[in-house]
N, C-alpha and C. Protein backbone atom coordinates (compact mmCIF):
# COMPACT_ATOMS: atom_id res chain seq x y z
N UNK A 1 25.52 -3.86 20.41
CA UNK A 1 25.40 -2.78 21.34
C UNK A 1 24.78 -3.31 22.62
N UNK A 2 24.89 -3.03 23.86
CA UNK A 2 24.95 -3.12 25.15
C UNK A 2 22.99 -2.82 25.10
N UNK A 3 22.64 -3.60 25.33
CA UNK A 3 21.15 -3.09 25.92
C UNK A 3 21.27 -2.72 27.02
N UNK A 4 20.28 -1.07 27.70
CA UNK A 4 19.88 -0.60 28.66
C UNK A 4 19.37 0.16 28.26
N UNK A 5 18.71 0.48 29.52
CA UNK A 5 17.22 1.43 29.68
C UNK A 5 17.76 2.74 29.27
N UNK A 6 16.88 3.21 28.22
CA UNK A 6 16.77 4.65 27.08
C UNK A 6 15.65 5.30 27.51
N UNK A 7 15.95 6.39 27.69
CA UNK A 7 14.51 7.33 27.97
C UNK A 7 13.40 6.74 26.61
N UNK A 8 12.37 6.97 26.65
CA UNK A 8 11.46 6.95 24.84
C UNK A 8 11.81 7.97 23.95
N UNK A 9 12.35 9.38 24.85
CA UNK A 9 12.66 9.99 23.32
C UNK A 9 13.89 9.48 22.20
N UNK A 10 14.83 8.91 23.43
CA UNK A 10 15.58 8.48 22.90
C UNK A 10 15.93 7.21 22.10
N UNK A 11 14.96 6.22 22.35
CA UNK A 11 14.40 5.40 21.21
C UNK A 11 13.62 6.14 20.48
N UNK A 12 12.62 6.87 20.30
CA UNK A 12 12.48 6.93 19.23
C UNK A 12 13.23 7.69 17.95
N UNK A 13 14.64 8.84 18.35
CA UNK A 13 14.92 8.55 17.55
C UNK A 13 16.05 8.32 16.66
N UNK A 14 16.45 6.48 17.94
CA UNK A 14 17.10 5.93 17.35
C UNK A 14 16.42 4.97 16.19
N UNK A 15 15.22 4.84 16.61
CA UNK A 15 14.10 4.33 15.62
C UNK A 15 14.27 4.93 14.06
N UNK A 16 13.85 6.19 14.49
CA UNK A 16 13.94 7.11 13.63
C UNK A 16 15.64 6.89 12.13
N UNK A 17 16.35 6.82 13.22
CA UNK A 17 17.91 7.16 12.12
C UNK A 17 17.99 5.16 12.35
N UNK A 18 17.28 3.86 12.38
CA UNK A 18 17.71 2.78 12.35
C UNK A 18 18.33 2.42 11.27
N UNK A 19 17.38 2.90 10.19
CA UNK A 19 17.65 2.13 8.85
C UNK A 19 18.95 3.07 8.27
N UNK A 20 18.85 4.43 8.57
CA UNK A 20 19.68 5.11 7.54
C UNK A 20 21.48 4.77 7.84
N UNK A 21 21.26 4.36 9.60
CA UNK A 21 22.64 3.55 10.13
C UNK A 21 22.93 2.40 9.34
N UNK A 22 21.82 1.81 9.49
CA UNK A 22 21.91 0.53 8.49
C UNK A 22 22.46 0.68 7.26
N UNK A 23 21.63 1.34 6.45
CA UNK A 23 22.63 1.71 4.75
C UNK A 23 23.68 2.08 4.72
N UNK A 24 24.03 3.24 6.02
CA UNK A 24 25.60 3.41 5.56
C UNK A 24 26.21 2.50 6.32
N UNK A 25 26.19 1.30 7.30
CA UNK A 25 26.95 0.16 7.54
C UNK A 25 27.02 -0.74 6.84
N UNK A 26 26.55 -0.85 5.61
CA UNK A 26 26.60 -1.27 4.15
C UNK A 26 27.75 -1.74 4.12
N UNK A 27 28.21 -3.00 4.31
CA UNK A 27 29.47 -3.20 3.75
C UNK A 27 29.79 -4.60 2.98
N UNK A 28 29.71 -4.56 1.32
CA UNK A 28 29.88 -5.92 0.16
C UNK A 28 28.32 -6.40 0.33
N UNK A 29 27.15 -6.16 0.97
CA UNK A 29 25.98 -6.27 1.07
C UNK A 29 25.72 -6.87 2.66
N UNK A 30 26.84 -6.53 3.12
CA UNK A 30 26.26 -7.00 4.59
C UNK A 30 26.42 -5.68 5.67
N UNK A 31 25.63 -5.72 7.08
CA UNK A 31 25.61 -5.29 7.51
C UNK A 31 27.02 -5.20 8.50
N UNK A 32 27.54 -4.68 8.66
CA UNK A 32 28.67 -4.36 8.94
C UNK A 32 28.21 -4.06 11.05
N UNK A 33 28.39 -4.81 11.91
CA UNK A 33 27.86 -4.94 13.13
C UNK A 33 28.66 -3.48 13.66
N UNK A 34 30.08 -3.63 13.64
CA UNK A 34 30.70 -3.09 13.82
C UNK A 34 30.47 -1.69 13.69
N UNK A 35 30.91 -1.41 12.45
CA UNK A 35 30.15 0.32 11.94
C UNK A 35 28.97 0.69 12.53
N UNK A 36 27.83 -0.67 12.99
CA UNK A 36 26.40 0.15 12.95
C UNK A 36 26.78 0.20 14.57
N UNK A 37 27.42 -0.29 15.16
CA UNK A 37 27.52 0.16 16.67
C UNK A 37 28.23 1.33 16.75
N UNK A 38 29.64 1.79 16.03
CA UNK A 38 29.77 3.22 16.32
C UNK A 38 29.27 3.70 15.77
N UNK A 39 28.38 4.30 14.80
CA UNK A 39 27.23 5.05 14.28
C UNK A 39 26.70 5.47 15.80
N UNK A 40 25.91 4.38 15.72
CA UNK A 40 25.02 4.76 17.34
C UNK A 40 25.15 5.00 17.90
N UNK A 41 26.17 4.90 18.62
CA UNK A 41 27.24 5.08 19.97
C UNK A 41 27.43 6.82 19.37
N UNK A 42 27.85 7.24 18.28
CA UNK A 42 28.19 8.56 18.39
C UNK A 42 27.14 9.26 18.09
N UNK A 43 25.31 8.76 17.65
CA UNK A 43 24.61 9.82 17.30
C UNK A 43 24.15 9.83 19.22
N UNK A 44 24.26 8.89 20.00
CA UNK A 44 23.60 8.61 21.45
C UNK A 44 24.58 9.91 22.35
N UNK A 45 26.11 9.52 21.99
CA UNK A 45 26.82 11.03 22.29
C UNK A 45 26.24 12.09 22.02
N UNK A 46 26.10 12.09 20.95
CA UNK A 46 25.74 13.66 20.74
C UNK A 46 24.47 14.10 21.30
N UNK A 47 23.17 13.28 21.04
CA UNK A 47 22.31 13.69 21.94
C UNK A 47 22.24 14.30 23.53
N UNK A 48 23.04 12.91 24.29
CA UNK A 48 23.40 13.56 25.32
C UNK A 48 24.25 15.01 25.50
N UNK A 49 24.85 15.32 24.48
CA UNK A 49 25.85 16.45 25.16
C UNK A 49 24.50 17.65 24.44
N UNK A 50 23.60 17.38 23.97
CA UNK A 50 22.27 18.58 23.32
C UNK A 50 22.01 18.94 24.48
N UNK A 51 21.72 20.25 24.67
CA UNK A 51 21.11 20.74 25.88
C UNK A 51 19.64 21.20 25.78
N UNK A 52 18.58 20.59 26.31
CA UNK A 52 17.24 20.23 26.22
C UNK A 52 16.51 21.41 27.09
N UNK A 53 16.06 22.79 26.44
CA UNK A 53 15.43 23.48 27.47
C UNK A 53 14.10 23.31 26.96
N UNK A 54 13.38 23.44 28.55
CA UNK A 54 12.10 23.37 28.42
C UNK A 54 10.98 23.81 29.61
C-alpha cells in the first residue's frame, strides 16, 4: 500500500482492524500482500464516504 499522510483517527483505526485484515489475508499460511491491500483500500473507502457530524 502507497504510504501517505492519514489523519490519526484514521490510523488508529486502521491499527485497530490490522491484525483481523491480516487473518483473513490468510492464504496456505502466508500473508497474502495482495488481499491485505484491498481489504484496506476498501475499509479506507468506506470511512471516507461516513459522514462525521460534530
Amino acid at each position: 500500500m502507497k504510504q501517505s499522510y492519514k489523519p490519526p483517527a484514521v490510523n488508529t483505526v486502521l491499527q485497530h482492524y490490522r491484525s483481523h485484515i491480516r487473518y483473513v489475508a490468510l492464504v496456505n499460511g502466508q500473508i497474502d500482500q495482495d488481499t491485505e491491500d484491498y481489504i484496506t483500500q476498501t475499509l479506507l473507502t468506506a470511512l471516507f464516504k461516513f459522514r462525521f457530524e460534530g
